[in-house]
N, C-alpha and C. Protein backbone atom coordinates (compact mmCIF):
# COMPACT_ATOMS: atom_id res chain seq x y z
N UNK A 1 0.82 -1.20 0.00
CA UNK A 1 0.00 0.00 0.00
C UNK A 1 0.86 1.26 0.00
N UNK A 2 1.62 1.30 0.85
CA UNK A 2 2.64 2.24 0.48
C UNK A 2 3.28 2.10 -0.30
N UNK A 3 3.65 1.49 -1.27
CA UNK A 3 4.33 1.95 -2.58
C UNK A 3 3.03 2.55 -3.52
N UNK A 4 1.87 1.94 -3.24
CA UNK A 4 0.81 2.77 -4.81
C UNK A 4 1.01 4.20 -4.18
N UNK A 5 1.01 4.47 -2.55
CA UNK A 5 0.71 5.61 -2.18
C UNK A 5 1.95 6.91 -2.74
N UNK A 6 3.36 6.40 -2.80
CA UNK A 6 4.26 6.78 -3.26
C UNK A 6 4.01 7.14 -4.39
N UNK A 7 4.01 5.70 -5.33
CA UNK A 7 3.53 6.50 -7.17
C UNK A 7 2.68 7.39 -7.08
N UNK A 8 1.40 7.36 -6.48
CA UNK A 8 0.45 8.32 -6.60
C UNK A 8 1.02 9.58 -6.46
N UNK A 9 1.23 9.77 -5.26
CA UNK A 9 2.16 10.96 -4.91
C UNK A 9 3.25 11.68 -6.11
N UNK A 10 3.76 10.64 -6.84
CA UNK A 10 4.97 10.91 -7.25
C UNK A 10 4.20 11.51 -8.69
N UNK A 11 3.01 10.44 -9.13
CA UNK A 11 2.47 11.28 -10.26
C UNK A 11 2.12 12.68 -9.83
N UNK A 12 1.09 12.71 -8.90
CA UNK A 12 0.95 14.01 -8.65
C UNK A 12 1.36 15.21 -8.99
N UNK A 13 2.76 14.99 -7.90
CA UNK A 13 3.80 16.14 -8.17
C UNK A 13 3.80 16.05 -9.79
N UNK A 14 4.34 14.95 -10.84
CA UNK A 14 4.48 15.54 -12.23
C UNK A 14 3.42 16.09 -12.71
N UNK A 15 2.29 15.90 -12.05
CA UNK A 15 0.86 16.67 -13.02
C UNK A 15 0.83 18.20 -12.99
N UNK A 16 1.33 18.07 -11.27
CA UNK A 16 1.48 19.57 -11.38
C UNK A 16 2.39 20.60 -11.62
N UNK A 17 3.98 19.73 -11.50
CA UNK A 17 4.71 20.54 -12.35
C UNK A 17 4.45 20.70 -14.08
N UNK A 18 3.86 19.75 -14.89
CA UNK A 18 3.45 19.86 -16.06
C UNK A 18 2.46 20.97 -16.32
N UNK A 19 0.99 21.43 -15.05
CA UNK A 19 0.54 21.97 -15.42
C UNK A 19 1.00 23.20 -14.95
N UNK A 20 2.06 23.58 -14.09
CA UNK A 20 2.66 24.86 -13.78
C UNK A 20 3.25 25.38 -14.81
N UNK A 21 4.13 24.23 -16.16
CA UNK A 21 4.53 24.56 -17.08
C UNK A 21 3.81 25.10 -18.17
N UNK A 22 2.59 24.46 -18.18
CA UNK A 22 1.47 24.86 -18.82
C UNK A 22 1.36 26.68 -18.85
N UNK A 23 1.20 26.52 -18.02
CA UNK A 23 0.26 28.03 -17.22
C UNK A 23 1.67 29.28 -17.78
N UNK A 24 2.75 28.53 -17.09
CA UNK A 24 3.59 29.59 -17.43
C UNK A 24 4.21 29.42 -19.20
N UNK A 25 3.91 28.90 -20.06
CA UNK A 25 4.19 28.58 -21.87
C UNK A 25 2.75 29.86 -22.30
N UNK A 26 1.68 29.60 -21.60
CA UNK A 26 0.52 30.17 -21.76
C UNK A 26 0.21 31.44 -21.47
N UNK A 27 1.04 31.92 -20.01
CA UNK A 27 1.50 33.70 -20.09
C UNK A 27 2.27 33.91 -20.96
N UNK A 28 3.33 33.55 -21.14
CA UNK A 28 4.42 33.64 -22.18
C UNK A 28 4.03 33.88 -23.33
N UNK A 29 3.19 33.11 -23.95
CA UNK A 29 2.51 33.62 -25.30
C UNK A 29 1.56 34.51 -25.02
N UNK A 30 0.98 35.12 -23.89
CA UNK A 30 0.27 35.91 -24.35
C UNK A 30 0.96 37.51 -23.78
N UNK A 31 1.75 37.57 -23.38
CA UNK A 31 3.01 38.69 -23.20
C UNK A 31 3.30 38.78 -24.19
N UNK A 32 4.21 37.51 -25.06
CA UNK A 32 4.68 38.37 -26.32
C UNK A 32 3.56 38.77 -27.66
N UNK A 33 2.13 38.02 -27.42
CA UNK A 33 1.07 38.71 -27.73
C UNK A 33 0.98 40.01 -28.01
N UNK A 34 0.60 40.79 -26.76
CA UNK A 34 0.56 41.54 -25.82
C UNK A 34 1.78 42.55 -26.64
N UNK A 35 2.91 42.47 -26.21
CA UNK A 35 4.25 43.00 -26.91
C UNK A 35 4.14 42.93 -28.45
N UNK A 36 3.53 42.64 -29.00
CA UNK A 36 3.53 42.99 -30.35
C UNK A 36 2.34 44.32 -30.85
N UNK A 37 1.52 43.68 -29.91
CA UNK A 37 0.43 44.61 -30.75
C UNK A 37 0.73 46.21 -29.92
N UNK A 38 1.69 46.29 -29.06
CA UNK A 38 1.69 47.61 -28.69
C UNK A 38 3.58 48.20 -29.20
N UNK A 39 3.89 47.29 -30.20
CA UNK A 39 4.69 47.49 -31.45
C UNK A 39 6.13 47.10 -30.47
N UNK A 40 6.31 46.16 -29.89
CA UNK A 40 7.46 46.33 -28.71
C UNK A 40 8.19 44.81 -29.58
N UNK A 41 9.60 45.14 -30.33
CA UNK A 41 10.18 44.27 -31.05
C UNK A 41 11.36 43.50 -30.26
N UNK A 42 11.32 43.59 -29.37
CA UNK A 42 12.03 42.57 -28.30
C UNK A 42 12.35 41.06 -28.22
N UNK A 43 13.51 40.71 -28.18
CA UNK A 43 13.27 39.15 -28.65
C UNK A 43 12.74 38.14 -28.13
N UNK A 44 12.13 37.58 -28.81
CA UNK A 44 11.01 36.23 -27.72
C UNK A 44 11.65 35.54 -26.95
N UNK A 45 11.21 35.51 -25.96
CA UNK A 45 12.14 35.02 -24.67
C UNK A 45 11.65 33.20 -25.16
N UNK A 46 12.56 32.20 -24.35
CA UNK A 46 11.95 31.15 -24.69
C UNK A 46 10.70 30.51 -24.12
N UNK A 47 9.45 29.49 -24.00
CA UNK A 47 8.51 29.20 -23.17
C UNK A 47 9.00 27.74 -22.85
N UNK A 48 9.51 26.67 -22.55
CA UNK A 48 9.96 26.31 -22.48
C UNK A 48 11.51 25.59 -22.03
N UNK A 49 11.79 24.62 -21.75
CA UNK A 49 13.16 23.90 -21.45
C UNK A 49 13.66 23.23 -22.78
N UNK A 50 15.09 23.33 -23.47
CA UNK A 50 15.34 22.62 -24.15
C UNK A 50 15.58 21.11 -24.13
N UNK A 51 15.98 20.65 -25.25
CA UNK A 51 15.58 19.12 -25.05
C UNK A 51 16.64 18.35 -24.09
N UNK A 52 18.03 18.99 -24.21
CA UNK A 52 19.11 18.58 -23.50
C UNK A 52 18.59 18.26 -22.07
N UNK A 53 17.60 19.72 -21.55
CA UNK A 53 17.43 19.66 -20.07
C UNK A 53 15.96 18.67 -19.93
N UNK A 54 15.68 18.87 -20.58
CA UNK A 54 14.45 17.42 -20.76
C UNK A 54 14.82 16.29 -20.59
N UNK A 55 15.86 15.74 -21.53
CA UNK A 55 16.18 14.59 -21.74
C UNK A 55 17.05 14.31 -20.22
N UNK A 56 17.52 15.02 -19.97
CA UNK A 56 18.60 14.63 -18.37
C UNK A 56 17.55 14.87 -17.37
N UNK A 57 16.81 15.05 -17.21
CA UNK A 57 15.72 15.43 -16.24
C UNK A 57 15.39 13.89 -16.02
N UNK A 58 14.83 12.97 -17.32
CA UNK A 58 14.63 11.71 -17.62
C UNK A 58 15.14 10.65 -16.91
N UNK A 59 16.84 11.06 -18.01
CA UNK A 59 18.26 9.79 -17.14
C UNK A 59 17.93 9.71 -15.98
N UNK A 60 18.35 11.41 -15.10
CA UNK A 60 18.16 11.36 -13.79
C UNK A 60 16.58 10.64 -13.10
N UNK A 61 15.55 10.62 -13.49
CA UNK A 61 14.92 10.48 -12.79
C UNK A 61 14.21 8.69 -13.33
N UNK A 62 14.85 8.46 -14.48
CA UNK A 62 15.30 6.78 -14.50
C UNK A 62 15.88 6.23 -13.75
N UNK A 63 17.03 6.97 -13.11
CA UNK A 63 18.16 6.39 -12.24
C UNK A 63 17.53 6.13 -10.92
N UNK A 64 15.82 6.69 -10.63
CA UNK A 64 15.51 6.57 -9.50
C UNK A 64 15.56 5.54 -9.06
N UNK A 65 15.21 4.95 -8.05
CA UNK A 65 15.09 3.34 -7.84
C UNK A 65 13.25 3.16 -7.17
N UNK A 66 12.68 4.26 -7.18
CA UNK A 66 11.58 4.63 -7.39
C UNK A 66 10.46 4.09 -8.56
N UNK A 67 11.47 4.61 -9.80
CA UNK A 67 11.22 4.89 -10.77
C UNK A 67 10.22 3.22 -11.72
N UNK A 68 8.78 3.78 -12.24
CA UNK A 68 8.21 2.57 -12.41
C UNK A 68 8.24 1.97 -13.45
N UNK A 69 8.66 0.63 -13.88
CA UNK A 69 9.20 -0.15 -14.76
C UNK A 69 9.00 0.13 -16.07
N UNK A 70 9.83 -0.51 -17.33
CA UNK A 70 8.68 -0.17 -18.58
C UNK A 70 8.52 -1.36 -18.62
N UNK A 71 7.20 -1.28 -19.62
CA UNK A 71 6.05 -2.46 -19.86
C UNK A 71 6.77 -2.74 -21.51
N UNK A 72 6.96 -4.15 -21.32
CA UNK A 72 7.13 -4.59 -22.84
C UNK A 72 6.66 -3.63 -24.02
N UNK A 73 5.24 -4.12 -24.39
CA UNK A 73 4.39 -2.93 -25.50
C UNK A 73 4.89 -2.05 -25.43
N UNK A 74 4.80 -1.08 -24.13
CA UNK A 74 5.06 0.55 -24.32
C UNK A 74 6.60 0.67 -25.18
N UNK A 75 7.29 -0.36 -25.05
CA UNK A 75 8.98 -0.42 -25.63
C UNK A 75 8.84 -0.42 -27.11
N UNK A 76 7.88 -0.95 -27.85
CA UNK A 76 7.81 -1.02 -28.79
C UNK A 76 6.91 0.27 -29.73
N UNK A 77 6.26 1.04 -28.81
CA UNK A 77 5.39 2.48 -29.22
C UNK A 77 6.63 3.35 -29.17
N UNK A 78 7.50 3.19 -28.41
CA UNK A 78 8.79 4.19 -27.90
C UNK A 78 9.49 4.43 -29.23
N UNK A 79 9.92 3.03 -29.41
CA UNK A 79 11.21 2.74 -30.78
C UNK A 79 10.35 3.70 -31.70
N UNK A 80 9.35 3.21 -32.12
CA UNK A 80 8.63 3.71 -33.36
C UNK A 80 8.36 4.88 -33.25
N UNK A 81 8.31 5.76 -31.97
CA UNK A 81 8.10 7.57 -32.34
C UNK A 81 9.52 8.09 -32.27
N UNK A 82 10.61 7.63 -31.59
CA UNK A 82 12.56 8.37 -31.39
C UNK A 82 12.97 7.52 -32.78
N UNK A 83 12.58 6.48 -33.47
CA UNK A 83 12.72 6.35 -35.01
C UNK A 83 11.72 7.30 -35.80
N UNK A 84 10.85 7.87 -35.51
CA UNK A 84 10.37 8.75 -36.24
C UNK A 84 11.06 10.03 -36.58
N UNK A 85 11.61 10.11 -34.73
CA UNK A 85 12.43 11.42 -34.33
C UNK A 85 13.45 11.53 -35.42
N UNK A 86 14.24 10.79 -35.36
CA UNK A 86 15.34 10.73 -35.99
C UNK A 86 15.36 10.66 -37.38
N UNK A 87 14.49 9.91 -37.93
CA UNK A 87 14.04 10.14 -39.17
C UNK A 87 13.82 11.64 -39.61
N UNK A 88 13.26 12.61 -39.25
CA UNK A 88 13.12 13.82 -39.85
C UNK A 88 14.51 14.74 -39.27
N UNK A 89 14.98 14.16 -38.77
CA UNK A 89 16.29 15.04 -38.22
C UNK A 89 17.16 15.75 -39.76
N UNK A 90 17.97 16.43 -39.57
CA UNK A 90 18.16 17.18 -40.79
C UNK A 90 20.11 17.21 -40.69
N UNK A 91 20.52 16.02 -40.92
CA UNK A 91 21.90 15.86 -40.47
C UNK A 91 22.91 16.83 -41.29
N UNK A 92 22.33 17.62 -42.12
CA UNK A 92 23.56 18.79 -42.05
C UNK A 92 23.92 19.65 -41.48
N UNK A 93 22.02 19.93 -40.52
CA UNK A 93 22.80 20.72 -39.16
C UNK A 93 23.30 20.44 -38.55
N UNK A 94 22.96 18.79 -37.98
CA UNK A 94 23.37 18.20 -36.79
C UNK A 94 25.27 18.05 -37.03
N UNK A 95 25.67 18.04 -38.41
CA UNK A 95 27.38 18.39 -38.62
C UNK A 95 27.95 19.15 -38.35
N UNK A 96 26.63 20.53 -38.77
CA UNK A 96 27.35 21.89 -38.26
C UNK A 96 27.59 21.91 -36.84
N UNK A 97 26.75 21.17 -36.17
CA UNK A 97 26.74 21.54 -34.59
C UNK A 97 27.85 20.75 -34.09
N UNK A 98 28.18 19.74 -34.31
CA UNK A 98 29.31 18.93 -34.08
C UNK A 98 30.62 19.47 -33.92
N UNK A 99 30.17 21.07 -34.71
CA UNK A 99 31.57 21.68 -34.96
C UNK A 99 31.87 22.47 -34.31
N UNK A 100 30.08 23.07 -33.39
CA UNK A 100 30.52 24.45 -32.65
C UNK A 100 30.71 24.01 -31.63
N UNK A 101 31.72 25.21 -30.60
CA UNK A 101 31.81 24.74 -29.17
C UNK A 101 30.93 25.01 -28.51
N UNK A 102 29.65 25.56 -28.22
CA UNK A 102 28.54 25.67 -27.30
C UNK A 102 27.76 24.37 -28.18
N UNK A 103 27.42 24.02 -28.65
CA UNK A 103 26.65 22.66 -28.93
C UNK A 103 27.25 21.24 -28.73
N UNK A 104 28.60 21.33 -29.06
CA UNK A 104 29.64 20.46 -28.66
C UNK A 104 29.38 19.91 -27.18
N UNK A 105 29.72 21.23 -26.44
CA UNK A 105 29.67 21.60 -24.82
C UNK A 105 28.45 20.30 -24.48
N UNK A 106 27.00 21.46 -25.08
CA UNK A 106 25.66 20.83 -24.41
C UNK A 106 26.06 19.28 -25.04
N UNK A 107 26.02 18.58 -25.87
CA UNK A 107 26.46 16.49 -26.22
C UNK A 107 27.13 16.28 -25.29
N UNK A 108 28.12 17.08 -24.82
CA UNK A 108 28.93 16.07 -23.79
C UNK A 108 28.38 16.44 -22.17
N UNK A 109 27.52 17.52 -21.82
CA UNK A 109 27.31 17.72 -21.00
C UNK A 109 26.17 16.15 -20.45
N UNK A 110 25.63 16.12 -22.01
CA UNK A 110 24.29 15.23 -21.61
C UNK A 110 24.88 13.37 -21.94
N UNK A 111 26.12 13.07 -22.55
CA UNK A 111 26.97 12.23 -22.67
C UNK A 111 27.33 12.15 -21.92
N UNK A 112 27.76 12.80 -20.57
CA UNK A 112 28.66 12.71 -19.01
C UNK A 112 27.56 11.37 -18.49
N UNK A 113 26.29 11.52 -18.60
CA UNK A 113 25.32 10.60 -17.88
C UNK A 113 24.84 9.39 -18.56
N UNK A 114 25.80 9.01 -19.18
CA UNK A 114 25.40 7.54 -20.28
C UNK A 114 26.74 6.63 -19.98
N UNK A 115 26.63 5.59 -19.73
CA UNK A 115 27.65 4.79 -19.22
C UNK A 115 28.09 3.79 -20.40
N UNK A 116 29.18 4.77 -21.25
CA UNK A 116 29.55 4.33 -22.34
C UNK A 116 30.39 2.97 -22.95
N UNK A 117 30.98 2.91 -21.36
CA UNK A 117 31.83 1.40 -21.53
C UNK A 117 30.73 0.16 -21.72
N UNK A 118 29.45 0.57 -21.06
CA UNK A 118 28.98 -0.79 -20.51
C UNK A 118 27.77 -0.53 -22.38
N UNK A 119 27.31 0.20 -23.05
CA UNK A 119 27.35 0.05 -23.86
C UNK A 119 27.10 -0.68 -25.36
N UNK A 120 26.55 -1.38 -25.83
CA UNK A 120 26.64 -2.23 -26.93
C UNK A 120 26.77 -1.26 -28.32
N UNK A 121 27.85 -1.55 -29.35
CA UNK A 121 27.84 -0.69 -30.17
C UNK A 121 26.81 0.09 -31.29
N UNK A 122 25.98 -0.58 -31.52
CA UNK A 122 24.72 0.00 -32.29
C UNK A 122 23.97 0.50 -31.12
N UNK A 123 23.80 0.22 -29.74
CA UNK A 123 23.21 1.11 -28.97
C UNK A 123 23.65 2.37 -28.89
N UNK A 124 25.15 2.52 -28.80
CA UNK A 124 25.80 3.97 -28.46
C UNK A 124 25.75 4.84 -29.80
N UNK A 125 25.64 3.88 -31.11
CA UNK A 125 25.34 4.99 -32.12
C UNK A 125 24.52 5.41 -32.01
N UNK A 126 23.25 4.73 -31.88
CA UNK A 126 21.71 5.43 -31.74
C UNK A 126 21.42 6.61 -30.56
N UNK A 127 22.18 6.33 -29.51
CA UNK A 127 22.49 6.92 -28.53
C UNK A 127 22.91 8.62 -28.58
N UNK A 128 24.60 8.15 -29.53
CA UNK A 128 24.87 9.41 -29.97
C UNK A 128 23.98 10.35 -30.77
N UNK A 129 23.33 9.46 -31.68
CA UNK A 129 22.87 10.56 -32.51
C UNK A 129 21.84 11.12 -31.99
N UNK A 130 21.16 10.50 -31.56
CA UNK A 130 19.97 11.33 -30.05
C UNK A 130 20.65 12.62 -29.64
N UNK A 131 21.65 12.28 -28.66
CA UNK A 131 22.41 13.31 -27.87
C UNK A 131 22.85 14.20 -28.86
N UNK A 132 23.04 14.25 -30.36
CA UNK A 132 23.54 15.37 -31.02
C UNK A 132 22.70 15.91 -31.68
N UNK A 133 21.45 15.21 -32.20
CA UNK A 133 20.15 15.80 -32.63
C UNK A 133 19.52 16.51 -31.47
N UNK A 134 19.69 16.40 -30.29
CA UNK A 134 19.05 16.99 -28.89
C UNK A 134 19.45 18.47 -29.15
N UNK A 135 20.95 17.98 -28.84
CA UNK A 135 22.01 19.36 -29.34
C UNK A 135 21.71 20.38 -30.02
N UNK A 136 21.57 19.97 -31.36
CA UNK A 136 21.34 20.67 -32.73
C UNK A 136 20.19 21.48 -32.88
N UNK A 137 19.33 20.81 -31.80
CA UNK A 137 17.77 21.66 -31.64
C UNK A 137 17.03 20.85 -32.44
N UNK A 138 17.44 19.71 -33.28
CA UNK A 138 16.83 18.90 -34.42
C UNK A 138 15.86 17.95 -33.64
N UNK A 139 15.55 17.82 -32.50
CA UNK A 139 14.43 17.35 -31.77
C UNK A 139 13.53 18.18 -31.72
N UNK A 140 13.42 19.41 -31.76
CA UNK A 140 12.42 19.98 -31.61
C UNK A 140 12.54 20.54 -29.93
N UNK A 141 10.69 20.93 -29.25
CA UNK A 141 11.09 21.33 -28.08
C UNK A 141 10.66 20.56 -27.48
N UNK A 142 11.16 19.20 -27.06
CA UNK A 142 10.68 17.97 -26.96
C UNK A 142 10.17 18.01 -25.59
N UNK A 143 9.14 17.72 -25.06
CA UNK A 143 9.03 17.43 -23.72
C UNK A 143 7.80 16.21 -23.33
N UNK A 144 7.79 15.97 -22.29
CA UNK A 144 6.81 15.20 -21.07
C UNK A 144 7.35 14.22 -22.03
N UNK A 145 6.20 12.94 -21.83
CA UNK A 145 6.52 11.52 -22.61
C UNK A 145 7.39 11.62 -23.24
N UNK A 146 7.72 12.56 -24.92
CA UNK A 146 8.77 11.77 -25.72
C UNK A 146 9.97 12.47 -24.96
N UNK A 147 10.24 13.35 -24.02
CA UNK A 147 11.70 13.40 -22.98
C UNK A 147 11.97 11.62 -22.83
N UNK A 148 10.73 11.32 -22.42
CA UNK A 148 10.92 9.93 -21.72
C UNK A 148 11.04 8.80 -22.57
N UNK A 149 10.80 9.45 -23.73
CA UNK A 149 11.29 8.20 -25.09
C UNK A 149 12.60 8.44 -25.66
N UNK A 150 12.76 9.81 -25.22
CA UNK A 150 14.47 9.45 -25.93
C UNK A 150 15.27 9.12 -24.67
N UNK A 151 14.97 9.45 -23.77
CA UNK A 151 16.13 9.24 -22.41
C UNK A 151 16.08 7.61 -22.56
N UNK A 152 14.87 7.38 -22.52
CA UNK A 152 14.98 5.42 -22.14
C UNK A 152 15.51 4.97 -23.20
N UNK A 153 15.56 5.24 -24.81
CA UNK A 153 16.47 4.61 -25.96
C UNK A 153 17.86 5.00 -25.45
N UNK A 154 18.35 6.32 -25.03
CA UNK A 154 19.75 6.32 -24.74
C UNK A 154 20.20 5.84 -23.70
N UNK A 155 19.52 5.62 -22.87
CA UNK A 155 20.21 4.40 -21.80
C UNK A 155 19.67 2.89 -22.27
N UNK A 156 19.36 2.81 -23.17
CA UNK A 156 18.74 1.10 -23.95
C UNK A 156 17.85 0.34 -22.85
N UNK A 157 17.01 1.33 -22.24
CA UNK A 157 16.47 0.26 -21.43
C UNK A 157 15.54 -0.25 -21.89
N UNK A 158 14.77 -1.55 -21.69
CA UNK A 158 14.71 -2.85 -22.29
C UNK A 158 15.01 -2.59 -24.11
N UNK A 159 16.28 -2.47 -24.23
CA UNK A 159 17.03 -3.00 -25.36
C UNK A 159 15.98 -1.84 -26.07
N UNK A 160 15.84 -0.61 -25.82
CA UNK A 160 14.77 0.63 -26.96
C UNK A 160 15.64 0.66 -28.47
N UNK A 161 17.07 0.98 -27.74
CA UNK A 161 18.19 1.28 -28.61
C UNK A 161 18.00 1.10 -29.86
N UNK A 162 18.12 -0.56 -29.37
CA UNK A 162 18.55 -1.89 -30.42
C UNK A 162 17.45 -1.48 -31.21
N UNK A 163 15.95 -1.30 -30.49
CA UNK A 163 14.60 -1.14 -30.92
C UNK A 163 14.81 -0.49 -32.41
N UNK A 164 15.20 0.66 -31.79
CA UNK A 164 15.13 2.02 -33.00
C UNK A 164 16.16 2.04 -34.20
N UNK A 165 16.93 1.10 -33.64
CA UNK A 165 18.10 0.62 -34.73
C UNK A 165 17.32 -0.55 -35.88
N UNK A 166 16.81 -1.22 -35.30
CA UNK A 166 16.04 -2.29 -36.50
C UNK A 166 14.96 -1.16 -37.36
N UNK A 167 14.11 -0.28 -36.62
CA UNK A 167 13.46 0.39 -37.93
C UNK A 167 13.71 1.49 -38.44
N UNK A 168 15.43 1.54 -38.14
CA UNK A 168 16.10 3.14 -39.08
C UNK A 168 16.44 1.87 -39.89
N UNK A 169 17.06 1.14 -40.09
CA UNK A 169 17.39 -0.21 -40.99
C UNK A 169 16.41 -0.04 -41.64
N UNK A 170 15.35 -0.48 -41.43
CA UNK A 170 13.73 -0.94 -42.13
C UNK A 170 13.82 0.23 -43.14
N UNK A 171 13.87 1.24 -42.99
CA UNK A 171 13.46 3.16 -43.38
C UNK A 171 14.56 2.86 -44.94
N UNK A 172 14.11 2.85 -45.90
CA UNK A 172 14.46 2.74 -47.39
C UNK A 172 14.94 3.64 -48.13
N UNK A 173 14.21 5.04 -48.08
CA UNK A 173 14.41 6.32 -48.45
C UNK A 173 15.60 6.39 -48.20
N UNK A 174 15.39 7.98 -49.52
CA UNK A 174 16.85 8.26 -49.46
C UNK A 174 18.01 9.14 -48.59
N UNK A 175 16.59 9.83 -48.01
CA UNK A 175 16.77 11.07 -46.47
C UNK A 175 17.34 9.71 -45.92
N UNK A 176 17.09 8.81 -45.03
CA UNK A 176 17.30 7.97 -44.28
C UNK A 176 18.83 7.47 -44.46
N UNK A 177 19.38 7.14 -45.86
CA UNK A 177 20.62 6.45 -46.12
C UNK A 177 21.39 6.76 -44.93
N UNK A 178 22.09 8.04 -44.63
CA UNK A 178 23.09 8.25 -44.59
C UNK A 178 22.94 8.15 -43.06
N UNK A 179 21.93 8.18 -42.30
CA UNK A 179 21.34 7.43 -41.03
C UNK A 179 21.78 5.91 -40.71
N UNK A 180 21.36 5.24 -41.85
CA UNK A 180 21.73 3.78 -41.93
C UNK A 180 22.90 3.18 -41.99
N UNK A 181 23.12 4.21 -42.63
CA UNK A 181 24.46 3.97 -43.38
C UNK A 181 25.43 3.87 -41.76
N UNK A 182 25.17 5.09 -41.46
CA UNK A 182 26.23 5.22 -39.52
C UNK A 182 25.62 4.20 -38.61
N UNK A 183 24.26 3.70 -38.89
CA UNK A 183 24.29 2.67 -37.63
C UNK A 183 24.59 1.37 -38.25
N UNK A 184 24.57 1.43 -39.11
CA UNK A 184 25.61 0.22 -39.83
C UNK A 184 26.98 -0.09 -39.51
N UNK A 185 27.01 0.93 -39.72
CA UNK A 185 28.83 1.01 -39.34
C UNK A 185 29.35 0.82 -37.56
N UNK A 186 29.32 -0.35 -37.61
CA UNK A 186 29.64 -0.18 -36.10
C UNK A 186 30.89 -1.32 -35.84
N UNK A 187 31.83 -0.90 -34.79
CA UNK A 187 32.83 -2.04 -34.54
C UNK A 187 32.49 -2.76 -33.97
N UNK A 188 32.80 -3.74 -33.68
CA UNK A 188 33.06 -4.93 -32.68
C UNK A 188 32.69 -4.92 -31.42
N UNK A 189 33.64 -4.14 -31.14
CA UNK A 189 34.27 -3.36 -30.10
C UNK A 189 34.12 -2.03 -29.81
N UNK A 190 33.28 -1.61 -28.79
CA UNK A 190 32.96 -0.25 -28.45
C UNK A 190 34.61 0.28 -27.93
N UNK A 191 34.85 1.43 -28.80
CA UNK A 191 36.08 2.17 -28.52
C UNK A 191 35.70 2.39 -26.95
N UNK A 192 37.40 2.85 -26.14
CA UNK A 192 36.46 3.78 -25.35
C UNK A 192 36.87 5.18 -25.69
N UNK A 193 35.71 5.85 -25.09
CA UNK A 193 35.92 7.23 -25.34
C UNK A 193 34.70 7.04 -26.21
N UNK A 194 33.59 6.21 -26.07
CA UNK A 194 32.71 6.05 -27.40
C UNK A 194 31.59 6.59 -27.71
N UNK A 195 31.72 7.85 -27.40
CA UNK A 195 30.72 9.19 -27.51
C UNK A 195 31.63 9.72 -28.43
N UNK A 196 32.72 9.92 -28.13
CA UNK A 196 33.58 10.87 -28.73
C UNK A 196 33.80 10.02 -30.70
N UNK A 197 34.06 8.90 -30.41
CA UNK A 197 34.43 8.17 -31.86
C UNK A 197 33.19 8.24 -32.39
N UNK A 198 31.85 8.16 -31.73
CA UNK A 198 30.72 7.84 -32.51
C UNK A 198 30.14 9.63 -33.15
N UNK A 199 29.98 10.75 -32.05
CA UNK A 199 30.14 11.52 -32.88
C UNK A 199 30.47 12.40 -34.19
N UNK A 200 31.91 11.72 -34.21
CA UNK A 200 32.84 12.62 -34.71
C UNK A 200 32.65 11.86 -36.03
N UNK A 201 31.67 10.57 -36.37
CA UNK A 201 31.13 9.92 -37.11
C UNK A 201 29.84 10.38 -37.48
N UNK A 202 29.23 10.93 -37.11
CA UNK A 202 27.75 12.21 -36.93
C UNK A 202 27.91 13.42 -37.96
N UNK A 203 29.53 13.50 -37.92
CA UNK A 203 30.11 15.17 -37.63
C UNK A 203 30.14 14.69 -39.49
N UNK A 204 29.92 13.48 -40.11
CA UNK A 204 30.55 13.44 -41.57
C UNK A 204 29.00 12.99 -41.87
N UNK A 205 28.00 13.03 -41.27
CA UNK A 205 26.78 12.68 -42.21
C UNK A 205 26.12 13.61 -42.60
N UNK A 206 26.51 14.77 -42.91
CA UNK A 206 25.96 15.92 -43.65
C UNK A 206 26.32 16.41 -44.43
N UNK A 207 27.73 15.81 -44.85
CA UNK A 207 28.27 15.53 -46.57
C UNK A 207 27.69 14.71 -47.45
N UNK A 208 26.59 13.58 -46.78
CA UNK A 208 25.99 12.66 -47.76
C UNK A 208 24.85 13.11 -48.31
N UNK A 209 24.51 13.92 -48.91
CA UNK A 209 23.66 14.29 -49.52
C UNK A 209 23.46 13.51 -51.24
């Protein structure tokens, strides 16, 4: 009984930090509303958390021991929307970003919390390219659930990884190749340092055009 009482609790609190987020995305647009029509050209502040701080919000709160299991099925709804993700990703930005040092910075900030040795190599590609599409802004402004669909593919829990790796494979098109093409390519042997090797493999898929 005390553990439902815990989850309960624990949802709770997320309902209502979700709907605090709500409330405050919802002034926000109507300020810069507001600021336009009385001609005030000021730059739009953001409404929102980016995906970096989304997605680590996730890890961390995966790492709970709290934290309530995933259900087979739901593993398989997961793969198929962070393969969607990734699918529309636009990997010539995600090269450019590879290159700058404030986007660089944020991949490894959110790479510090992925335990790269332990690893399987088509997991850490899929992995990486998450963490550099996060980066790139090429997720979008991802939040609630799909935070929680890309955090659980980059830590592969129940094997999402692997998941999203069989239907970027599946994906035929020609946008897709050069996707396939990198989770194809995988060693043996996870380097270590294997954020850094798998990136810097990221950093050349926006020459394949």
């Amino acid at each position: 009984m005390a553990e439902v009482d815990k989850t309960i609790d624990s949802f709770g609190g997320f309902l209502r930090r979700t709907s605090q987020r709500m409330k405050n995305a919802a002034e926000a647009l109507k300020d810069e509303y507001r600021k336009g029509t009385e001609g005030d050209d000021s730059p739009v502040r953001s409404i929102g958390p980016n995906a970096i701080d989304v997605i680590k919000n996730w890890l961390a709160a995966g790492q709970d021991e709290d934290a309530a299991p995933a259900e087979e099925n739901d593993a398989s709804v997961d793969a198929d929307e962070v393969a969607d993700l990734l699918g529309k990703v636009n990997w010539n930005n995600v090269s450019g970003a590879v290159r700058d040092n404030a986007a660089a910075q944020r991949m490894r900030d959110l790479a510090d919390k992925v335990d790269w040795a332990a690893a399987k190599p088509v997991a850490a590609r899929v992995a990486a390219a998450l963490i550099a599409a996060a980066a790139a802004g090429e997720l979008g402004m991802v939040q609630g659930a799909t935070g929680r669909y890309v955090a659980r593919t980059i830590a592969n829990e129940m094997d999402l990884a692997d998941r999203v790796a069989q239907r970027i494979r599946g994906n035929h098109s020609e946008r897709a190749r050069p996707l396939v093409n990198y989770i194809e390519t995988t060693a043996t042997e996870l380097p270590s340092g294997g954020f850094e090797a798998n990136v810097a493999d990221l950093g050349r898929l926006g020459n394949t055009d």
